[in-house]
Protein backbone atom coordinates (compact mmCIF):
# COMPACT_ATOMS: atom_id res chain seq x y z
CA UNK A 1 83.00 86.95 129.19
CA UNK A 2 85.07 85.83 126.77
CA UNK A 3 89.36 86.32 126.81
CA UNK A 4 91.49 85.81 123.62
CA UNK A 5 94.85 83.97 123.68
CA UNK A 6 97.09 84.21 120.79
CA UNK A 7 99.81 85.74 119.86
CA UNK A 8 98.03 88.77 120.05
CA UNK A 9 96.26 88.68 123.23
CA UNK A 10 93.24 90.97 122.66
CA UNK A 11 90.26 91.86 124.80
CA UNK A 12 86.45 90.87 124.00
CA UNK A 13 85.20 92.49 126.62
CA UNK A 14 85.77 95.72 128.21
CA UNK A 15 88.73 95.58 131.17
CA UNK A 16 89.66 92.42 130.23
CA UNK A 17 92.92 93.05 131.10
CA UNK A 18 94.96 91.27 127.82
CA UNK A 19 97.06 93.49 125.57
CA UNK A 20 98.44 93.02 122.40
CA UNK A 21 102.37 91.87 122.47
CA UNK A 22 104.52 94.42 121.75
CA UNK A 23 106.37 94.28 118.49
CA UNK A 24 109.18 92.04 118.32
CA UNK A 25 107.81 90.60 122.10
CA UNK A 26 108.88 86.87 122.37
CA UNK A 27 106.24 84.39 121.84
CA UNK A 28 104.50 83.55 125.08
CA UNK A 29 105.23 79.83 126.36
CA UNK A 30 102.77 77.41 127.43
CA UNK A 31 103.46 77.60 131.17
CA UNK A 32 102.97 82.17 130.63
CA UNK A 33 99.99 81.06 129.17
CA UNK A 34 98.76 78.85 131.73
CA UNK A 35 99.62 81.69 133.83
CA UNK A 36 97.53 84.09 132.08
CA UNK A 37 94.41 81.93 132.33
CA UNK A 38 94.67 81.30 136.42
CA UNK A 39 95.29 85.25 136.54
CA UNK A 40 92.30 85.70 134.62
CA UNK A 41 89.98 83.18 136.20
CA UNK A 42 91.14 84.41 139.99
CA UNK A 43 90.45 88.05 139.00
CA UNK A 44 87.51 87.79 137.27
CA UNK A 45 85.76 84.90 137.63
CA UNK A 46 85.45 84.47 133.59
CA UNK A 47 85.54 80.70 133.06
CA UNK A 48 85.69 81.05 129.01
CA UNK A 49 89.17 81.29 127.13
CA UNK A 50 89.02 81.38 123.28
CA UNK A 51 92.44 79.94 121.80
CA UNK A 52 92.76 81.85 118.25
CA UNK A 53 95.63 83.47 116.72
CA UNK A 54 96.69 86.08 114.22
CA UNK A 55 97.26 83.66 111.47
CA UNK A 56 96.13 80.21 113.12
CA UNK A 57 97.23 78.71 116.67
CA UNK A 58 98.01 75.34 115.25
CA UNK A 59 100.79 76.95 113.92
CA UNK A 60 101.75 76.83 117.56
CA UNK A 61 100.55 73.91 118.56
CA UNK A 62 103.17 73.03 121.23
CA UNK A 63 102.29 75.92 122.78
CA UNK A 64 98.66 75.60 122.75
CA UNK A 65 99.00 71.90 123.83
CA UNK A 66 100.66 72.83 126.82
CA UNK A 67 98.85 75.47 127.96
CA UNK A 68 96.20 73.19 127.60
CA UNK A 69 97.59 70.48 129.87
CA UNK A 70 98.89 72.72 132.10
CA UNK A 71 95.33 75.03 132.71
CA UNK A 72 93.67 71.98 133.62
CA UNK A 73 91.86 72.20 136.95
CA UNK A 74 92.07 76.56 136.29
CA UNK A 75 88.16 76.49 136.05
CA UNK A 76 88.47 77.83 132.48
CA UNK A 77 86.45 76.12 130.02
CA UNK A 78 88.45 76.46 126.17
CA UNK A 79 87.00 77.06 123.05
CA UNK A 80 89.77 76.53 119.80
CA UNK A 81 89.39 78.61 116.58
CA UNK A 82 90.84 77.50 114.01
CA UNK A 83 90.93 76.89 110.19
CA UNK A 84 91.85 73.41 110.63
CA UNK A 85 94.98 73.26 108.72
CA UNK A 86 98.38 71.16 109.69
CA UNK A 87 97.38 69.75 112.90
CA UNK A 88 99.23 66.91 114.29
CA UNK A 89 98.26 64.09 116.53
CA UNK A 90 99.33 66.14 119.28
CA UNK A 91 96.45 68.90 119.06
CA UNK A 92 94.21 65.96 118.61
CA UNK A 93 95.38 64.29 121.54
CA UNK A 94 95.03 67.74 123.12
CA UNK A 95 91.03 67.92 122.30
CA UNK A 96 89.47 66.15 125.00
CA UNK A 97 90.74 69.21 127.00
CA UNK A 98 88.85 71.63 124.95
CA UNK A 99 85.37 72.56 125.21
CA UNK A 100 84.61 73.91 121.51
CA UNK A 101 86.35 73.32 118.29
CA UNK A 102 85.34 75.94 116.15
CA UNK A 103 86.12 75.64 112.60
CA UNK A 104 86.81 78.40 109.74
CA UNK A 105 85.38 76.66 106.39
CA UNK A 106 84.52 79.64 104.20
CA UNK A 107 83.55 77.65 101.29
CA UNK A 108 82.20 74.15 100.37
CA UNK A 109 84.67 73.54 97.62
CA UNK A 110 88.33 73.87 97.26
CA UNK A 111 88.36 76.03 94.38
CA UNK A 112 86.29 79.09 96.28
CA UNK A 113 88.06 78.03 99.58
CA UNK A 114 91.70 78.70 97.84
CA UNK A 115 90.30 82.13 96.18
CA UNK A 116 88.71 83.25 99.86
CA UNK A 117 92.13 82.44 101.48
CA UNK A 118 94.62 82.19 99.40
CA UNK A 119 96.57 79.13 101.48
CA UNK A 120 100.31 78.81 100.90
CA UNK A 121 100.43 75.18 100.33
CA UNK A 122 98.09 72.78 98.12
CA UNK A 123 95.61 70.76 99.85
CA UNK A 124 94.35 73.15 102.79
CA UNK A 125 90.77 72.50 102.05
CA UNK A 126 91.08 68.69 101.76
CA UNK A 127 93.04 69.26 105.38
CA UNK A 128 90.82 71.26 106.81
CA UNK A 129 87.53 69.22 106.07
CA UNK A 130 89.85 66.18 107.50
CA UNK A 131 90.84 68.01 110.29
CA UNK A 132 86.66 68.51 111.24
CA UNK A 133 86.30 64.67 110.53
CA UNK A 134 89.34 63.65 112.75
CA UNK A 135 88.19 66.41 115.38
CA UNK A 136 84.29 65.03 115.54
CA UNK A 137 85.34 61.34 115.34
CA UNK A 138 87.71 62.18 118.50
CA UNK A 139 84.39 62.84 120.66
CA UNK A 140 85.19 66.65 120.43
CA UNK A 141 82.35 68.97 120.29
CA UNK A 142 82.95 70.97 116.45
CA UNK A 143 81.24 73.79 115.40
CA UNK A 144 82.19 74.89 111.79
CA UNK A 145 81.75 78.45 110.93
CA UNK A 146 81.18 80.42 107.70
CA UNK A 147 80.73 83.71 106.84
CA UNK A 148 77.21 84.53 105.34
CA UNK A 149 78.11 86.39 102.05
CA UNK A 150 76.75 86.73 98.63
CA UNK A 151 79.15 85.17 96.91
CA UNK A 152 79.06 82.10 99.63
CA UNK A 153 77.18 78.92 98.74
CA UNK A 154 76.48 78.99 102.85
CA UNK A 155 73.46 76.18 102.53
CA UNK A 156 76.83 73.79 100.98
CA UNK A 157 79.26 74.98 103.29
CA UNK A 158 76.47 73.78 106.27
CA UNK A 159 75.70 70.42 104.16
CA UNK A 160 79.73 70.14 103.87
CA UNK A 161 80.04 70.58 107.96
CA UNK A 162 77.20 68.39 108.84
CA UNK A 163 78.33 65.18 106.57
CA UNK A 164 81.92 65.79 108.16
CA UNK A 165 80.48 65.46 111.52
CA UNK A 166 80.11 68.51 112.65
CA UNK A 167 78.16 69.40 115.69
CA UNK A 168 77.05 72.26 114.74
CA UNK A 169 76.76 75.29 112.37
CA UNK A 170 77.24 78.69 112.60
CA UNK A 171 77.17 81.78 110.34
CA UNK A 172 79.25 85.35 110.62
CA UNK A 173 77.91 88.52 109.37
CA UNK A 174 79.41 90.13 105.92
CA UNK A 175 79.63 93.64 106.20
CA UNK A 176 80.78 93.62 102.59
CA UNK A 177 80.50 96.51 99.71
């Protein structure tokens, strides 16, 4: 069983037990976090927690560093989704507590990558394949992901993970038009 921790805290599985925030609820802290995860572990006996956010949780990284430091010894084992973009040394620092880094690359060039997402700031696909370098380099297990669509080159996106150091690669399922 896997639980979600974000900004929006949404369920995976069925009585999970995590909600959505409220609108205009305050961002949770690290140590409400931390919180969250012992709570979850006692009650259910889940061991996996998926960091991931509505946008991207490095966006938060203080946040998700602490509730890192702070969960260990919970029994949860963490998996990080993310796309990879403006991490700091902290959230590297931060990996050897995380199980998984899971990577969003949904293109093996920057010029499909910027049409797919649409980044607000030049350079998110040069960041993002650094940030899977950095990541493997670190010792961290990384799994990059891609979505399997026709307009997806996903045998390059897999060649692009794999000579970053990737660990692994994994594809989504389009459910396109």
């Amino acid at each position: 069983m896997i639980s979600c921790i974000s900004r929006w805290i949404t369920r995976t599985a069925k009585d999970s037990g995590f909600e959505p925030l409220p609108q205009g609820a305050a961002e949770p802290s690290g140590r409400e976090l931390n919180d969250l995860v012992r709570d979850w572990v006692d009650k259910t006996g889940a061991q996996s927690v998926v960091i991931q956010g509505e946008g991207d949780p490095l966006a938060a990284e203080d946040v998700v560093c602490e509730t890192l430091r702070l969960a260990q010894g919970s029994g949860a084992q963490f998996r990080l989704n993310t796309l990879g973009v403006g991490a700091t040394d902290a959230i590297f620092d931060a990996l050897g507590l995380v199980e998984t880094v899971s990577v969003f690359l949904p293109a093996a060039d920057v010029s499909k990558y910027d049409e797919m997402l649409r980044p607000r700031e030049p350079g998110a696909f040069e960041d993002a394949c650094a940030f899977v370098r950095r990541a493997a380099a670190s010792g961290a297990h990384v799994e990059v992901t891609a979505v399997d669509r026709p307009d997806v080159d996903v045998a390059a996106v897999e060649a692009l993970a794999t000579s970053l150091g990737a660990a692994q690669f994994r594809t989504r399922s389009w459910l396109g038009d």
